[in-house]
Protein backbone atom coordinates (compact mmCIF):
# COMPACT_ATOMS: atom_id res chain seq x y z
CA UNK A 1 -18.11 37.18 154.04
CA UNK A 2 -19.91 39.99 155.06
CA UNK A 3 -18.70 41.77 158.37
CA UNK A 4 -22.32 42.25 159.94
CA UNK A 5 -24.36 40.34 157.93
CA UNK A 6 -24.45 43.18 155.18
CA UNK A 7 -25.61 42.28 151.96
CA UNK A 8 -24.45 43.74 149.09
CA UNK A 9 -26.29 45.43 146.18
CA UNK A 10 -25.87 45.77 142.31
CA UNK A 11 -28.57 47.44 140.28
CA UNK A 12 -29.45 45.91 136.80
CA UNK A 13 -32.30 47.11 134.46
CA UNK A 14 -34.77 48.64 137.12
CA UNK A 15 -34.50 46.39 139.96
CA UNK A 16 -31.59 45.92 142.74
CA UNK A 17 -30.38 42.44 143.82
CA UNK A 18 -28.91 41.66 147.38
CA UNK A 19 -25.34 39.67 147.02
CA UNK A 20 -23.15 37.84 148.58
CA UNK A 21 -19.28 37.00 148.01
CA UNK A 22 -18.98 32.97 149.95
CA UNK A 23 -17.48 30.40 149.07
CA UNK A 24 -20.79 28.70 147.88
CA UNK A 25 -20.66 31.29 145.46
CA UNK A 26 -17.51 30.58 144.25
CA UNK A 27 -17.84 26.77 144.24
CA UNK A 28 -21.10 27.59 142.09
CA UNK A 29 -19.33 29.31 139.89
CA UNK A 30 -16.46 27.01 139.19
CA UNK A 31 -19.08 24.37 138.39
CA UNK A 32 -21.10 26.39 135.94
CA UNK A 33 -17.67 27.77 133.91
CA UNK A 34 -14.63 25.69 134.71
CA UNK A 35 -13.32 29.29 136.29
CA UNK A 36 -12.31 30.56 139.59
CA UNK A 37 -14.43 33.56 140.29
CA UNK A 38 -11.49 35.54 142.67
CA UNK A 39 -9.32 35.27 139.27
CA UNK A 40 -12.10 36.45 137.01
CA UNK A 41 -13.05 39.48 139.49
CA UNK A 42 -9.70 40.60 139.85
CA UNK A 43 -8.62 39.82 135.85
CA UNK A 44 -11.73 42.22 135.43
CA UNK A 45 -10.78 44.96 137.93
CA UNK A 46 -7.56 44.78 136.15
CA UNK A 47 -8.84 45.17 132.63
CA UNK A 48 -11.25 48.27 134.09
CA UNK A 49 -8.10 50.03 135.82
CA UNK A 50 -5.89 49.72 132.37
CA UNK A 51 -8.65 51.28 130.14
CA UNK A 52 -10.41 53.54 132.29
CA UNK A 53 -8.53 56.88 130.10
CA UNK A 54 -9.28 55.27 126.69
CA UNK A 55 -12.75 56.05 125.06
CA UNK A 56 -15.82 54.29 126.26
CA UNK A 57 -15.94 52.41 122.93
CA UNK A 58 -12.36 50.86 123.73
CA UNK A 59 -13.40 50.62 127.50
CA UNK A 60 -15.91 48.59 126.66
CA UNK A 61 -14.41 46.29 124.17
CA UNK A 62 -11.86 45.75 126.68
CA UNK A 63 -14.20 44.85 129.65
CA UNK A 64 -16.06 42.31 127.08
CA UNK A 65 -12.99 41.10 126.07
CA UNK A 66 -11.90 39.91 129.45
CA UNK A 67 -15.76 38.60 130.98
CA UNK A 68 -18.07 37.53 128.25
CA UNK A 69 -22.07 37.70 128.54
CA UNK A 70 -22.43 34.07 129.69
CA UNK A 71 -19.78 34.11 132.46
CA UNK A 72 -20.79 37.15 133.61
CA UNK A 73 -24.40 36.02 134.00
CA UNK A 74 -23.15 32.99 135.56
CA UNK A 75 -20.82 35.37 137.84
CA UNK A 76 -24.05 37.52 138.64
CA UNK A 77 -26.29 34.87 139.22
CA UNK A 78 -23.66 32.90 141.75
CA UNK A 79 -23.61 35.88 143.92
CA UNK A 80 -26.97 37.01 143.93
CA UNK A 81 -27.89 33.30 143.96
CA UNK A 82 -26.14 33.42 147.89
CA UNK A 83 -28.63 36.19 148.97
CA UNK A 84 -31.74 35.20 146.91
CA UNK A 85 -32.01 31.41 145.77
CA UNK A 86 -35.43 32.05 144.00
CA UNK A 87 -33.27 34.06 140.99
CA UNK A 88 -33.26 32.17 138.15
CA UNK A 89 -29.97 32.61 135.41
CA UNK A 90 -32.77 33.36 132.79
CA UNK A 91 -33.58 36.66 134.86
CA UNK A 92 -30.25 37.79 135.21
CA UNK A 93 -29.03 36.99 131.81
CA UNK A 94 -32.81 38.56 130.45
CA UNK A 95 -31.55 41.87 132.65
CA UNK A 96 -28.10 41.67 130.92
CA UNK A 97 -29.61 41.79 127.56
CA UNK A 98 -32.32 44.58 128.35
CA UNK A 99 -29.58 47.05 129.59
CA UNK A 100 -27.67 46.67 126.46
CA UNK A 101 -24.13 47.48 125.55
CA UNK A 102 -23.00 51.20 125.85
CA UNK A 103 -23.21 53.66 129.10
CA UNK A 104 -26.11 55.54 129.31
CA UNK A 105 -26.84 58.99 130.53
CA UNK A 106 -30.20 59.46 132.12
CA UNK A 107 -31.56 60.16 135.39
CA UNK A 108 -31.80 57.10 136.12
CA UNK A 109 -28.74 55.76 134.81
CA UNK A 110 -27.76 53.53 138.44
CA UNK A 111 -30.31 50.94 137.36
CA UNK A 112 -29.78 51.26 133.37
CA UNK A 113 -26.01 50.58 133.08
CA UNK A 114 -24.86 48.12 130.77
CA UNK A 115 -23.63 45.36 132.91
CA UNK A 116 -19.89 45.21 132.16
CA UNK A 117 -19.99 48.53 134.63
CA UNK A 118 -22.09 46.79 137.09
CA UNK A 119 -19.54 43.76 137.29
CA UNK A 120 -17.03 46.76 138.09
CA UNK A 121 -19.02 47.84 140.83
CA UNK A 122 -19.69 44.45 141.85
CA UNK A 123 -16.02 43.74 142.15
CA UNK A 124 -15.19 46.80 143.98
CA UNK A 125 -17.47 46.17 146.27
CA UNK A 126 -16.47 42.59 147.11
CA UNK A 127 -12.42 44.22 147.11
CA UNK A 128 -13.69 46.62 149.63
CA UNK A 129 -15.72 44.45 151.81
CA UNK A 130 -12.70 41.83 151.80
CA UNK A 131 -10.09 45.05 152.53
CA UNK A 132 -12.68 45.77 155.21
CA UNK A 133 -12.81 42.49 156.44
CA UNK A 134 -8.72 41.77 156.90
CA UNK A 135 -8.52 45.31 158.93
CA UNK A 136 -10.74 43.95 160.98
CA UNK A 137 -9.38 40.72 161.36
CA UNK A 138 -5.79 42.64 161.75
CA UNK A 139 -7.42 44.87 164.67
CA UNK A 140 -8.67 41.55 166.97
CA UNK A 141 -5.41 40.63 166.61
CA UNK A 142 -4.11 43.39 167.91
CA UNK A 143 -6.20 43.98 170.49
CA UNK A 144 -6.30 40.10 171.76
């Protein structure tokens, strides 16, 4: 997808994995969990966007509600998977587990969220880079 060859990043327990949103991605994922990973993304954004004022604790419960741990690893790994094909599932899902289940507040709290708020960022950053992507689509358009 990516405009200029831009990989994308998400941070998980300590270490930062490049990305990717294709359609390899995709097809992995709908082979691993019988889901379409646009659908899950965006059920997820939703779910964020409607609980984002209630306390963390409900936030939370919400987000887990929505993505469990095993499709999100699966969701994880199929993007990261694009960008990096020596990851194996067992690292991401061994990440997942290390981070644990609550927000954190530390200094170094970018690489020690729990990973329902990296899937957030994850999504938003595969809405923007699509919403970047159709501008620029819109603008050749235009200009051809």
């Amino acid at each position: 997808l990516s405009r200029r060859g831009y990989l994308m990043e998400l941070r998980l327990c300590y270490k930062t994995y490049p990305f990717k949103m294709n359609l390899a991605a995709m097809r992995q994922f709908k082979t691993k969990t019988n889901k379409d990973l646009w659908f899950t993304l965006v059920s997820y954004l939703e779910t964020y966007i409607a609980n984002q004022s209630k306390p963390t604790i409900t936030l939370m419960r919400a987000l887990y509600q929505c993505v469990d741990f095993e499709t999100a690893s699966e969701a994880f790994h199929a993007l990261v998977k694009q960008a990096d094909s020596s990851i194996e599932l067992e690292q991401i899902q061994d990440a997942m587990f290390r981070v644990g289940w609550r927000p954190v507040e530390d200094e170094d709290s970018d690489f020690i969220q729990p990973w329902p708020l990296v899937l957030f960022d994850v999504a938003n950053k595969i809405d923007q880079e699509f919403r970047a992507t159709v501008g620029d689509i819109k603008k050749k358009e235009q200009a051809g």
